[in-house]
C-alpha atoms as a PDB file:
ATOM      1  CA  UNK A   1       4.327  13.050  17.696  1.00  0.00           C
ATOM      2  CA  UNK A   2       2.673  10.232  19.764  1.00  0.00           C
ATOM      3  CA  UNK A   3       4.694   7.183  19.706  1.00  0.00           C
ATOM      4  CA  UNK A   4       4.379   4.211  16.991  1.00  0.00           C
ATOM      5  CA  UNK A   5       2.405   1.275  18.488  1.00  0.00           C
ATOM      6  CA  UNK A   6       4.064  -1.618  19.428  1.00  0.00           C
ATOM      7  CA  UNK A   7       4.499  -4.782  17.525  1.00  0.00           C
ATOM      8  CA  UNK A   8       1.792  -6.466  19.398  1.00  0.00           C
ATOM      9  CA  UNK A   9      -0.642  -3.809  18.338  1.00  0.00           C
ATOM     10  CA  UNK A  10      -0.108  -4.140  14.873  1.00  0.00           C
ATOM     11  CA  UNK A  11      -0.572  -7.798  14.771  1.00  0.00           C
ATOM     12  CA  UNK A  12      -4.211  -6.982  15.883  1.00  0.00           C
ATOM     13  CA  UNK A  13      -5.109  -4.754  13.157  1.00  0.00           C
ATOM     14  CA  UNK A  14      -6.521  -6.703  10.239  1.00  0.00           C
ATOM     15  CA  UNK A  15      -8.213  -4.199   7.805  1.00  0.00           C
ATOM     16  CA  UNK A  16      -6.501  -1.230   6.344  1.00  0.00           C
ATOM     17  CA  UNK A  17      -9.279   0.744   7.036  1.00  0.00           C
ATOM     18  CA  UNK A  18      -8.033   0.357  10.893  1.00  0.00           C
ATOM     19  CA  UNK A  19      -4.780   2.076  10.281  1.00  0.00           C
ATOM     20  CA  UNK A  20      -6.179   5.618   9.173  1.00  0.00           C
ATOM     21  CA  UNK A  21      -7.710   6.490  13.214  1.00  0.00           C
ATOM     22  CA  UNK A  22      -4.601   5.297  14.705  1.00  0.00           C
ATOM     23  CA  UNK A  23      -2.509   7.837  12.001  1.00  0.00           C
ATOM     24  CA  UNK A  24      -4.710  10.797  12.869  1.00  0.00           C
ATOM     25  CA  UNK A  25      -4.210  10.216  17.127  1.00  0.00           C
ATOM     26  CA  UNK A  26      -0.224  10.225  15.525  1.00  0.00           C
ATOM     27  CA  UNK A  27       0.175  12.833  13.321  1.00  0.00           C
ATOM     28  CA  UNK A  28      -0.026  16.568  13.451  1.00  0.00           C
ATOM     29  CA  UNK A  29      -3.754  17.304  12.600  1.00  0.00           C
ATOM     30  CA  UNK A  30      -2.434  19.889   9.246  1.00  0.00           C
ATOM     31  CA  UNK A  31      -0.545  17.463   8.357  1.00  0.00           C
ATOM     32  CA  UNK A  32      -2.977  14.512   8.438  1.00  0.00           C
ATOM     33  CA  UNK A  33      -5.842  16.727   6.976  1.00  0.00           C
ATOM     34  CA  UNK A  34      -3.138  17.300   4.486  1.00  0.00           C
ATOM     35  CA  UNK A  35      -2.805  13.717   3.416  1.00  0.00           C
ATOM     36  CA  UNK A  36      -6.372  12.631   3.986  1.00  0.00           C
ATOM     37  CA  UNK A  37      -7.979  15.667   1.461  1.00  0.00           C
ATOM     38  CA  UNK A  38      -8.427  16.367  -1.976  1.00  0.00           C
ATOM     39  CA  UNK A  39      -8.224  19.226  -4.168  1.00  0.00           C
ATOM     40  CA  UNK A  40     -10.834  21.856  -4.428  1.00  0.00           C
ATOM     41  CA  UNK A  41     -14.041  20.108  -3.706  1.00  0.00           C
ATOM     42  CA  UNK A  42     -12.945  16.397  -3.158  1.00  0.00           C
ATOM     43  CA  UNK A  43     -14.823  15.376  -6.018  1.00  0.00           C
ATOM     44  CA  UNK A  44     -12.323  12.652  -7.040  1.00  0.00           C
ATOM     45  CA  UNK A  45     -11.472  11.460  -3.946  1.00  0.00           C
ATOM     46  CA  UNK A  46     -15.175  11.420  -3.265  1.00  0.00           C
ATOM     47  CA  UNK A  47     -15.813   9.478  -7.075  1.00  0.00           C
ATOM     48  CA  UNK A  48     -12.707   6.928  -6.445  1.00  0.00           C
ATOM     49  CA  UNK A  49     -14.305   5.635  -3.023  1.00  0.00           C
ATOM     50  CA  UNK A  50     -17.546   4.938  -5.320  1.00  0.00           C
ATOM     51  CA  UNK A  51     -15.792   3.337  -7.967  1.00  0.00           C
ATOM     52  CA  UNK A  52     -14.731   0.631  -5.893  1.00  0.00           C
ATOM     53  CA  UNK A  53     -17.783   0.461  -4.098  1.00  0.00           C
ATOM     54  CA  UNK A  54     -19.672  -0.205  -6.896  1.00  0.00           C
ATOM     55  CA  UNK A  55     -16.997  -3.044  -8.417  1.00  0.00           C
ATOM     56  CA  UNK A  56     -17.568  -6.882  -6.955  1.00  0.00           C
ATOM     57  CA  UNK A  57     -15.765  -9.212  -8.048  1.00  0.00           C
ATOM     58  CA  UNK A  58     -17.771 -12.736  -9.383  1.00  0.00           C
ATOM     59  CA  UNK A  59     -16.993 -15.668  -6.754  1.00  0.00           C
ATOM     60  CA  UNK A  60     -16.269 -19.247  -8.949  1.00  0.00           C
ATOM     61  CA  UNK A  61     -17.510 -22.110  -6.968  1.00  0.00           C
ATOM     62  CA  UNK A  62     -16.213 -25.457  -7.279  1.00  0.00           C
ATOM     63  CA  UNK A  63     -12.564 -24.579  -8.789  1.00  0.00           C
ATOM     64  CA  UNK A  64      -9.784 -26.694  -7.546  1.00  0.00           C
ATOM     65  CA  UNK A  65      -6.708 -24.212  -6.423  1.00  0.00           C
ATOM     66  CA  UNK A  66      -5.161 -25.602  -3.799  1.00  0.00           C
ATOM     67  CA  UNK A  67      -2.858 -22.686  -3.408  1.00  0.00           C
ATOM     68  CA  UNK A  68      -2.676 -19.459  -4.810  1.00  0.00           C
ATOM     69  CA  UNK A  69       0.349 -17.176  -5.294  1.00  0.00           C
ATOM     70  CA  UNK A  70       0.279 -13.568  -4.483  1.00  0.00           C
ATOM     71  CA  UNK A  71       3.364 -12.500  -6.517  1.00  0.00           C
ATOM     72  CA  UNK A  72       3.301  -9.824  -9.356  1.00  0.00           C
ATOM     73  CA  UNK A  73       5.531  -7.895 -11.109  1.00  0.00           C
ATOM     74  CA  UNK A  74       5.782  -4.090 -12.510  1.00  0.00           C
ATOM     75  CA  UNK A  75       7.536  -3.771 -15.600  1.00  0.00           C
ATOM     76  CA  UNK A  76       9.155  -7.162 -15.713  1.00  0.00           C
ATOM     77  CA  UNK A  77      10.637  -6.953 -11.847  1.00  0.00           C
ATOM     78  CA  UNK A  78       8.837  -9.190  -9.168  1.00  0.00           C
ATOM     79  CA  UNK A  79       7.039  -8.108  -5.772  1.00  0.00           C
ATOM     80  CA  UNK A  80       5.443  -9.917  -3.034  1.00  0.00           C
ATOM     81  CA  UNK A  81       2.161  -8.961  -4.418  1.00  0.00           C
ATOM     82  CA  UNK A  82       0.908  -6.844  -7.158  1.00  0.00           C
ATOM     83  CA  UNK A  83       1.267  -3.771  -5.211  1.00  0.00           C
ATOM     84  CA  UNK A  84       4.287  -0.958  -4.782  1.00  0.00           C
ATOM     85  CA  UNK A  85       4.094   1.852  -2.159  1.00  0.00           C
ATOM     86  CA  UNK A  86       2.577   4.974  -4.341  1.00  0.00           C
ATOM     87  CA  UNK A  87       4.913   8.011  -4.312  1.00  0.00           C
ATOM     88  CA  UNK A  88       3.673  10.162  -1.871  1.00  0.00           C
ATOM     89  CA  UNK A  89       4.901  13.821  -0.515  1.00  0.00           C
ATOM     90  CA  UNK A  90       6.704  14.878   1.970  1.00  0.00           C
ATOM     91  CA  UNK A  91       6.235  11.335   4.278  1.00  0.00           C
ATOM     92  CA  UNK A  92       8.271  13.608   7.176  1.00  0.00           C
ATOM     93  CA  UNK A  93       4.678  14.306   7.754  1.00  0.00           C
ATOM     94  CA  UNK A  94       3.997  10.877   8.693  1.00  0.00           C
ATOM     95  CA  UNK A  95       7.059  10.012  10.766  1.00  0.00           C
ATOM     96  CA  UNK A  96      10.353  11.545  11.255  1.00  0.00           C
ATOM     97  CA  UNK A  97      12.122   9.667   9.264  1.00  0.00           C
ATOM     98  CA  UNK A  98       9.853   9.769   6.463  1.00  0.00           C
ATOM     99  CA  UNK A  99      10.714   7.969   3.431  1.00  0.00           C
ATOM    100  CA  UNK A 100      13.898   6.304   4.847  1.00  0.00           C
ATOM    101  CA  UNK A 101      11.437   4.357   6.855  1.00  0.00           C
ATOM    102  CA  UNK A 102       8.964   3.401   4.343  1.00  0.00           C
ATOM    103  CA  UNK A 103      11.532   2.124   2.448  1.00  0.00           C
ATOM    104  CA  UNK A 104      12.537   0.124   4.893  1.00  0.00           C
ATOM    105  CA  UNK A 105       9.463  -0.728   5.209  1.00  0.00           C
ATOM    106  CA  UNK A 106       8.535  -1.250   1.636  1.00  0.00           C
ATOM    107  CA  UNK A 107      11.528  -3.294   1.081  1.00  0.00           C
ATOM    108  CA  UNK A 108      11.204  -6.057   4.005  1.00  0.00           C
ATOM    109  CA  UNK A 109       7.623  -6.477   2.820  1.00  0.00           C
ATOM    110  CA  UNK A 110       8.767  -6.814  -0.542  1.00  0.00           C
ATOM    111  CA  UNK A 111       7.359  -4.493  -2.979  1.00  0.00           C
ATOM    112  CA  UNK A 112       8.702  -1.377  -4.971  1.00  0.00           C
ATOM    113  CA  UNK A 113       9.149   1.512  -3.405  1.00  0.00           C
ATOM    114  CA  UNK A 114       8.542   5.081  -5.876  1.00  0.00           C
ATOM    115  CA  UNK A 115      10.114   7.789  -4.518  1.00  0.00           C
ATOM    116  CA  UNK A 116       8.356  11.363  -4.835  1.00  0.00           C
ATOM    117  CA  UNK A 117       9.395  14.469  -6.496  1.00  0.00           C
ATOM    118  CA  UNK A 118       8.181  16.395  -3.375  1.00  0.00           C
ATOM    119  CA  UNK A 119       9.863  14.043  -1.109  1.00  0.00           C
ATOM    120  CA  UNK A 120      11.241  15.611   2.739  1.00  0.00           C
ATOM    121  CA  UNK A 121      14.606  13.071   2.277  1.00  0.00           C
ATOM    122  CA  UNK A 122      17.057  13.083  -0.525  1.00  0.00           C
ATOM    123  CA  UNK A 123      16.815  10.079  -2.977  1.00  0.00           C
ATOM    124  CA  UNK A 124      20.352   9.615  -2.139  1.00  0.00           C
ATOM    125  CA  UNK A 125      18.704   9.078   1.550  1.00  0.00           C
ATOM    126  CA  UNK A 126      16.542   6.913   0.893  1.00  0.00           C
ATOM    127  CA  UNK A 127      19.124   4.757  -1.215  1.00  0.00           C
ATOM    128  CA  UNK A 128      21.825   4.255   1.751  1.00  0.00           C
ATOM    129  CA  UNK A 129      18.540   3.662   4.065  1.00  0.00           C
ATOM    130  CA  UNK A 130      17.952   0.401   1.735  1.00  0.00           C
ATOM    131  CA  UNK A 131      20.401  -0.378  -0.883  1.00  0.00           C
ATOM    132  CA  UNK A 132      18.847  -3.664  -1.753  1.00  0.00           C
ATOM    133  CA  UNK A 133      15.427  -2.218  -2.203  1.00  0.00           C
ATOM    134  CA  UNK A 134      13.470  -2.102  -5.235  1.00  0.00           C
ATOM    135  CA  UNK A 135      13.341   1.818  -5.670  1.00  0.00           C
ATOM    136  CA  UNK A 136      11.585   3.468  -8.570  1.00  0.00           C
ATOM    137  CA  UNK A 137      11.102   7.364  -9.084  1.00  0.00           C
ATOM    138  CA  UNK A 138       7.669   8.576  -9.492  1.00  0.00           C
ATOM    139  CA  UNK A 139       8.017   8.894 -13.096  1.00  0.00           C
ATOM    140  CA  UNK A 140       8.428   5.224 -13.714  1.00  0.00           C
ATOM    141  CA  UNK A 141       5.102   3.632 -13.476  1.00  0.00           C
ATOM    142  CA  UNK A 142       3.596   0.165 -15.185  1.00  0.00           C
ATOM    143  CA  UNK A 143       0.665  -0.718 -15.601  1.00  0.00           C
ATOM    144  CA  UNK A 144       0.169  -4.237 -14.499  1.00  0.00           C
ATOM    145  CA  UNK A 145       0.136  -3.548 -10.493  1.00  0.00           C
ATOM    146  CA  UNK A 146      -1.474  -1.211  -8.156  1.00  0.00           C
ATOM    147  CA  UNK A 147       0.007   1.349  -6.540  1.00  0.00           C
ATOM    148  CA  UNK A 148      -1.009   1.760  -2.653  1.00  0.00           C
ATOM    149  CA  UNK A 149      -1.174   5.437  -1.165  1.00  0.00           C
ATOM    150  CA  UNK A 150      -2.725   6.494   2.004  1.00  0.00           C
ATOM    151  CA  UNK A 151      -3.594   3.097   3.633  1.00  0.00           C
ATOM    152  CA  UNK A 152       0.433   2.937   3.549  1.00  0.00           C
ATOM    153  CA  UNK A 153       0.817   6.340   4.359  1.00  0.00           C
ATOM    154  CA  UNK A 154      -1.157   5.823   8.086  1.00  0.00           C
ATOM    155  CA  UNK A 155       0.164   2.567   8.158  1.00  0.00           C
ATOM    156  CA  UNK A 156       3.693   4.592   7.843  1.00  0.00           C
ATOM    157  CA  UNK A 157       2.194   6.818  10.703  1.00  0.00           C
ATOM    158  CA  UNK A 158       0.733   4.070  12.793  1.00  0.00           C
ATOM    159  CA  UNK A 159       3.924   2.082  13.080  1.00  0.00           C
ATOM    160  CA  UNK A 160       6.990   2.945  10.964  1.00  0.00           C
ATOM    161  CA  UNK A 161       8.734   0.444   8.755  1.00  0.00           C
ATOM    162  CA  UNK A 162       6.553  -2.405  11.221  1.00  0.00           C
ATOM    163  CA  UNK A 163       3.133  -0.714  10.097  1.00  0.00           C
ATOM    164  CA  UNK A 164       4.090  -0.996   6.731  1.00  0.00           C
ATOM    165  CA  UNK A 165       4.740  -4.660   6.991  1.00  0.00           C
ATOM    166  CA  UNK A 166       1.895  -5.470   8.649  1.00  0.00           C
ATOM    167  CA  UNK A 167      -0.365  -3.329   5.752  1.00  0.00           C
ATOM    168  CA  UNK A 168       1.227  -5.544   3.181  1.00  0.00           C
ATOM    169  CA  UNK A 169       0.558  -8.221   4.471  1.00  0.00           C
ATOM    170  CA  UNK A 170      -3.069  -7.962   5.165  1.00  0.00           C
ATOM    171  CA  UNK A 171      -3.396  -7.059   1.413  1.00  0.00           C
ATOM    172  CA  UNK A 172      -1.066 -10.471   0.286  1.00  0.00           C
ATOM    173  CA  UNK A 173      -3.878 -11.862   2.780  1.00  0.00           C
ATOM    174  CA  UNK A 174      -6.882 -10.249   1.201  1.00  0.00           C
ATOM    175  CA  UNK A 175      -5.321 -10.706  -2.173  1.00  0.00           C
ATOM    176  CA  UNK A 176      -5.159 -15.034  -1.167  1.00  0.00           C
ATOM    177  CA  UNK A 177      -8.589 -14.794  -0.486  1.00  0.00           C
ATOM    178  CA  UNK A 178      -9.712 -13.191  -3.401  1.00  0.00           C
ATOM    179  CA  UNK A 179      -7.830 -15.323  -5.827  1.00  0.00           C
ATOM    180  CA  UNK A 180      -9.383 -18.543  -3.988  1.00  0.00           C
ATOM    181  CA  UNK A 181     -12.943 -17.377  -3.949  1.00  0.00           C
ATOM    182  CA  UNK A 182     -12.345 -16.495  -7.519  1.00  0.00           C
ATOM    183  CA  UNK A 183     -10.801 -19.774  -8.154  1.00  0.00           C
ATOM    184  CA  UNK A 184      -7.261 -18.102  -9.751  1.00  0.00           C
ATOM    185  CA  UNK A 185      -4.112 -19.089  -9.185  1.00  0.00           C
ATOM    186  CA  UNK A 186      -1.797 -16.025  -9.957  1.00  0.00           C
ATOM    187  CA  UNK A 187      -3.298 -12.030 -10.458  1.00  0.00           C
ATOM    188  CA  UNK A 188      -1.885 -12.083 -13.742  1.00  0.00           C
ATOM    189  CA  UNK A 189      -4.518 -14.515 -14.565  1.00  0.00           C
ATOM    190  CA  UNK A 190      -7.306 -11.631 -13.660  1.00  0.00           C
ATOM    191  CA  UNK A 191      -9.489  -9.783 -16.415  1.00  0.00           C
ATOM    192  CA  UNK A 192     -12.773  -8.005 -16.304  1.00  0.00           C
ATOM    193  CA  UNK A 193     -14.826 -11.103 -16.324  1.00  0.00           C
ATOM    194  CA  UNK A 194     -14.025 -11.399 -12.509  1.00  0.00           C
ATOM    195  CA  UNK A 195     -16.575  -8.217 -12.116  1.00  0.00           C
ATOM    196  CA  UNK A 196     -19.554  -7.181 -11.483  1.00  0.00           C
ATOM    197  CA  UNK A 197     -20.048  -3.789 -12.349  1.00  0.00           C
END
């Protein structure tokens, strides 16, 4: 496995989108065709890229928020931003340490971390690796956050703990943006009058 780019690197990459090439030069190609398919045809993968494409949100113009806050929560506990780090198998595939370094990762960006029933590490791992981490199992899921999968997954590739960081922060950064150009102070305050469908 090519090694993780350095710190320097990271700070350069500013879309998610930017962390998937750098995760395939990284990872063993099965194992990154692995992560990036779908089952059978790819028909949902295929239909969940065009259901976002086809959502916008509604800009508001002349809306006083001088600052915004990123922060959610999932089932009453806080996070960074409205986002946790989706349970995803068998991270080994990503980087050696797997899912003791996305939580790490997870947990100094400061969002929930939901451990996989087809994890490669023990959740008793993954515990020691980051005993003050928020750390869910995969059956424990709200419903007033996202959850964030492959973009953290070749973020996890790209740089370990570091690329995960730097992922969640450029969605708290797109998130600020959004909420100003929608004229919002908080996510919670959100609903589906924001979109354009």
């Amino acid at each position: 496995m090519p090694q993780l780019v350095s710190a320097a690197a990271l700070r350069q990459i500013f879309s998610l989108d930017e962390f998937e090439p750098l995760a395939r030069e990284r990872m063993d190609p099965a194992g990154f065709d692995h992560v990036a398919g779908g089952a059978w045809d790819e028909i949902t993968l295929r239909e969940s890229a065009e259901a976002w494409r086809r959502r916008r949100f509604i800009p508001r113009v002349l809306t006083d928020v001088r600052s915004v806050a990123t922060t959610g929560s999932f089932l009453g506990r806080e996070a960074a931003i409205p986002v946790a780090m989706a349970p995803m198998a068998v991270q080994r595939l990503a980087h050696p340490d797997g899912e003791v370094e996305a939580v790490r990762g997870a947990a100094r960006a400061g969002i929930p971390y939901v451990f996989s029933t087809a994890a490669s590490r023990t959740m008793e791992e993954v515990a020691q690796a980051a005993p003050d981490a928020e750390r869910w199992f995969q059956l424990l899921l709200g419903a007033t956050g996202t959850l964030v999968g492959r973009p953290l997954y070749w973020s996890l590739a790209t740089g370990g703990a570091a690329g995960i960081e730097r992922a969640v922060t450029i969605l708290r950064d797109e998130i600020a943006t959004a909420l100003s150009l929608l004229g919002v102070e908080r996510p919670e305050l959100l609903d589906r009058g924001y979109l354009q469908a």
